[in-house]
C-alpha atoms as a PDB file:
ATOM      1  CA  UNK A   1    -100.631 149.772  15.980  1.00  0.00           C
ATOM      2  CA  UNK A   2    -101.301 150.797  19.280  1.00  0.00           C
ATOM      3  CA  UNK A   3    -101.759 154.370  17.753  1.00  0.00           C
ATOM      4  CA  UNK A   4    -103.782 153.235  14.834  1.00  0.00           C
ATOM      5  CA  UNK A   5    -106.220 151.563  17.450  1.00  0.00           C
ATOM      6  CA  UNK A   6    -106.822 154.224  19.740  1.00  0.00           C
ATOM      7  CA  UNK A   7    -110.289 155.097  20.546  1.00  0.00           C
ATOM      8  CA  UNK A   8    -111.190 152.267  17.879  1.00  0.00           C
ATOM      9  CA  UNK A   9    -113.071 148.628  19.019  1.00  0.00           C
ATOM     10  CA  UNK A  10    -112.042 145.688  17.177  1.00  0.00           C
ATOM     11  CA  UNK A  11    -114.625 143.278  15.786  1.00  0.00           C
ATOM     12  CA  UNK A  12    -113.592 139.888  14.612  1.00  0.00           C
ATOM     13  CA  UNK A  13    -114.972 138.899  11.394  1.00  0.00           C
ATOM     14  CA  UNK A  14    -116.472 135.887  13.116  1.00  0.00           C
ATOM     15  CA  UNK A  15    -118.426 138.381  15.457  1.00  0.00           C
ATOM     16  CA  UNK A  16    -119.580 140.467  12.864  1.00  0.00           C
ATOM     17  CA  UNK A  17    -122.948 139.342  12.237  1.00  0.00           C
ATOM     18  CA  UNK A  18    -123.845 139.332  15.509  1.00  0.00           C
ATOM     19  CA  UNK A  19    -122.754 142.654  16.656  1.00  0.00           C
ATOM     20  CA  UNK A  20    -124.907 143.833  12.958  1.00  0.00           C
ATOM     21  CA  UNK A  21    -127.744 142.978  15.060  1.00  0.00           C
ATOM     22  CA  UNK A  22    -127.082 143.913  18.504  1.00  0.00           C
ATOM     23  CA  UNK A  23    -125.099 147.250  17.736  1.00  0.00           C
ATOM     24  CA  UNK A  24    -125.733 150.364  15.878  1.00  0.00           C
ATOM     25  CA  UNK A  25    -122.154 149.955  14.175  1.00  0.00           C
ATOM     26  CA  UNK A  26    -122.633 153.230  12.099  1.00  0.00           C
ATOM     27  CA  UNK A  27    -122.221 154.992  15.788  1.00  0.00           C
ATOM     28  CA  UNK A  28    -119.111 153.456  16.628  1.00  0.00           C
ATOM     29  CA  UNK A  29    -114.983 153.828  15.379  1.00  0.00           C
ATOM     30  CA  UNK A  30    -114.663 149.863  14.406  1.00  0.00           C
ATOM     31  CA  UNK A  31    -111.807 147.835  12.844  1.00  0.00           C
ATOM     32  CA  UNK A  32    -111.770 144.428  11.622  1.00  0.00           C
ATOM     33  CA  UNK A  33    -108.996 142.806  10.581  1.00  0.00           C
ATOM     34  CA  UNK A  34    -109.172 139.528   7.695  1.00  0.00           C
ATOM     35  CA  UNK A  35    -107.021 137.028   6.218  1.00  0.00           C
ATOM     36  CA  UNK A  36    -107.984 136.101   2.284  1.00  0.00           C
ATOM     37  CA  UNK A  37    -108.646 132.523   2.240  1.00  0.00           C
ATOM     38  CA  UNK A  38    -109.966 131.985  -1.011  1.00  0.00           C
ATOM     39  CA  UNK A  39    -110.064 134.013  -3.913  1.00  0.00           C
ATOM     40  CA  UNK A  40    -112.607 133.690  -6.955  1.00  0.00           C
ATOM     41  CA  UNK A  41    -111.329 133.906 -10.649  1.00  0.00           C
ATOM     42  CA  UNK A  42    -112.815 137.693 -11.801  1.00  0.00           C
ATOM     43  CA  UNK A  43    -115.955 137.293 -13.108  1.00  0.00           C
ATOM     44  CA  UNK A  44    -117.831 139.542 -15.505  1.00  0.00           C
ATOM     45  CA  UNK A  45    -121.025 141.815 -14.708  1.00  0.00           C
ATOM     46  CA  UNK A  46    -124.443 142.172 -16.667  1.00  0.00           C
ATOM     47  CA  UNK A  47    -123.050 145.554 -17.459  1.00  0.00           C
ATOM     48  CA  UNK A  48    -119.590 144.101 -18.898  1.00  0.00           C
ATOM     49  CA  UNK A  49    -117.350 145.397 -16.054  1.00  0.00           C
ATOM     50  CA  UNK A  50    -115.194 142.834 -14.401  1.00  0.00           C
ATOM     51  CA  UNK A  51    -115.058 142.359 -10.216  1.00  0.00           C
ATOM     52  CA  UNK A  52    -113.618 140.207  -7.847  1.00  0.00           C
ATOM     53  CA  UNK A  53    -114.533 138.074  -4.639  1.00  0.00           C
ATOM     54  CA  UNK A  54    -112.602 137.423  -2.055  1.00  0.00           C
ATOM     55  CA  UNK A  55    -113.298 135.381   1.209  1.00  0.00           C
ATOM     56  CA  UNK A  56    -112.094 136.539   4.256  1.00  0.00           C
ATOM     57  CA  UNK A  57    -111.691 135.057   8.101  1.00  0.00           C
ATOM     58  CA  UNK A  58    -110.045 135.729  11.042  1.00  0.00           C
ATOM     59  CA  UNK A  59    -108.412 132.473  11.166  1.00  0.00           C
ATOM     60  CA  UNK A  60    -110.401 131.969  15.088  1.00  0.00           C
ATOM     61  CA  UNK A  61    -113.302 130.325  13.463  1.00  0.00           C
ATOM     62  CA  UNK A  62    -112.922 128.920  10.170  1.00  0.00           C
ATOM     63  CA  UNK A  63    -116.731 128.050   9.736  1.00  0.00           C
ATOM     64  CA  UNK A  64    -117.715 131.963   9.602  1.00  0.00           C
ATOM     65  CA  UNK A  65    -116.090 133.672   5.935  1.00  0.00           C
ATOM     66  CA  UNK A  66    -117.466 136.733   4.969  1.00  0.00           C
ATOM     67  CA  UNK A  67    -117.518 137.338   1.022  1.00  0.00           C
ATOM     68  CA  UNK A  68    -116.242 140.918  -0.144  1.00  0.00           C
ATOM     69  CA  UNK A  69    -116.846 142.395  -3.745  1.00  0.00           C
ATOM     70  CA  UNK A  70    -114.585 144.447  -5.357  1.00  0.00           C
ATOM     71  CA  UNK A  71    -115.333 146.500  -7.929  1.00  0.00           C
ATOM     72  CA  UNK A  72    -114.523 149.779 -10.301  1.00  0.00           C
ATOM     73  CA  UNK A  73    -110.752 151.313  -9.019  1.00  0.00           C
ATOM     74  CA  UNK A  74    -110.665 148.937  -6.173  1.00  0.00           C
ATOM     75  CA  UNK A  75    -111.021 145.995  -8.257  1.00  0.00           C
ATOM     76  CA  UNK A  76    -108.350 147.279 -10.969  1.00  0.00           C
ATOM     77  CA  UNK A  77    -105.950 148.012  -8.093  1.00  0.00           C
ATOM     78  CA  UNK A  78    -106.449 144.721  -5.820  1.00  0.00           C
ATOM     79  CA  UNK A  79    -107.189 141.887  -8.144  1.00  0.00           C
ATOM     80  CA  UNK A  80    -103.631 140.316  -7.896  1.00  0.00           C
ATOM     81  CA  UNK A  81    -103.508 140.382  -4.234  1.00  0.00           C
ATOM     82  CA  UNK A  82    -102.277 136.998  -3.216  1.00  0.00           C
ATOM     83  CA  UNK A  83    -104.148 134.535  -1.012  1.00  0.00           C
ATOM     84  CA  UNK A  84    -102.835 134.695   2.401  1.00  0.00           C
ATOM     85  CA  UNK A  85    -103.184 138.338   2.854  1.00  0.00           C
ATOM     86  CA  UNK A  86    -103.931 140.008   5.787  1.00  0.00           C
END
């Protein structure tokens, strides 16, 4: 991990909308890591293709989720990921 990390600042999910808006983020090497806490049954687009939703947290501040969409390839290959993964 230590590796993985080098040269890389971690932001916590719960501090990611304030460093949006106090740090050019497209500038820096960032990782955040999240836990899926709740995941929404697949729903169907206006266009007819299917995606997913996921809520994630970094389990330090349960009041601050932050909803990911998954669509196209990423959707097909993730959809069955369980609840609970990091």
């Amino acid at each position: 991990m230590d590796r993985k990390m080098a040269n890389r600042k971690l932001i916590r999910l719960s501090q990611l909308k304030s460093k949006l808006g106090a740090e050019n983020l497209e500038e820096i090497d960032w990782v955040t890591f999240g836990v899926i806490v709740k995941k929404i049954t697949p729903q169907s687009a206006n266009n007819g293709k299917t995606f997913s939703i996921w809520r994630l947290n970094d389990l330090r501040d349960l009041s601050h989720c932050v909803s990911l969409f998954l669509f196209g390839g990423v959707h097909k290959e993730h959809w069955k990921t369980d609840q609970g993964t990091v």
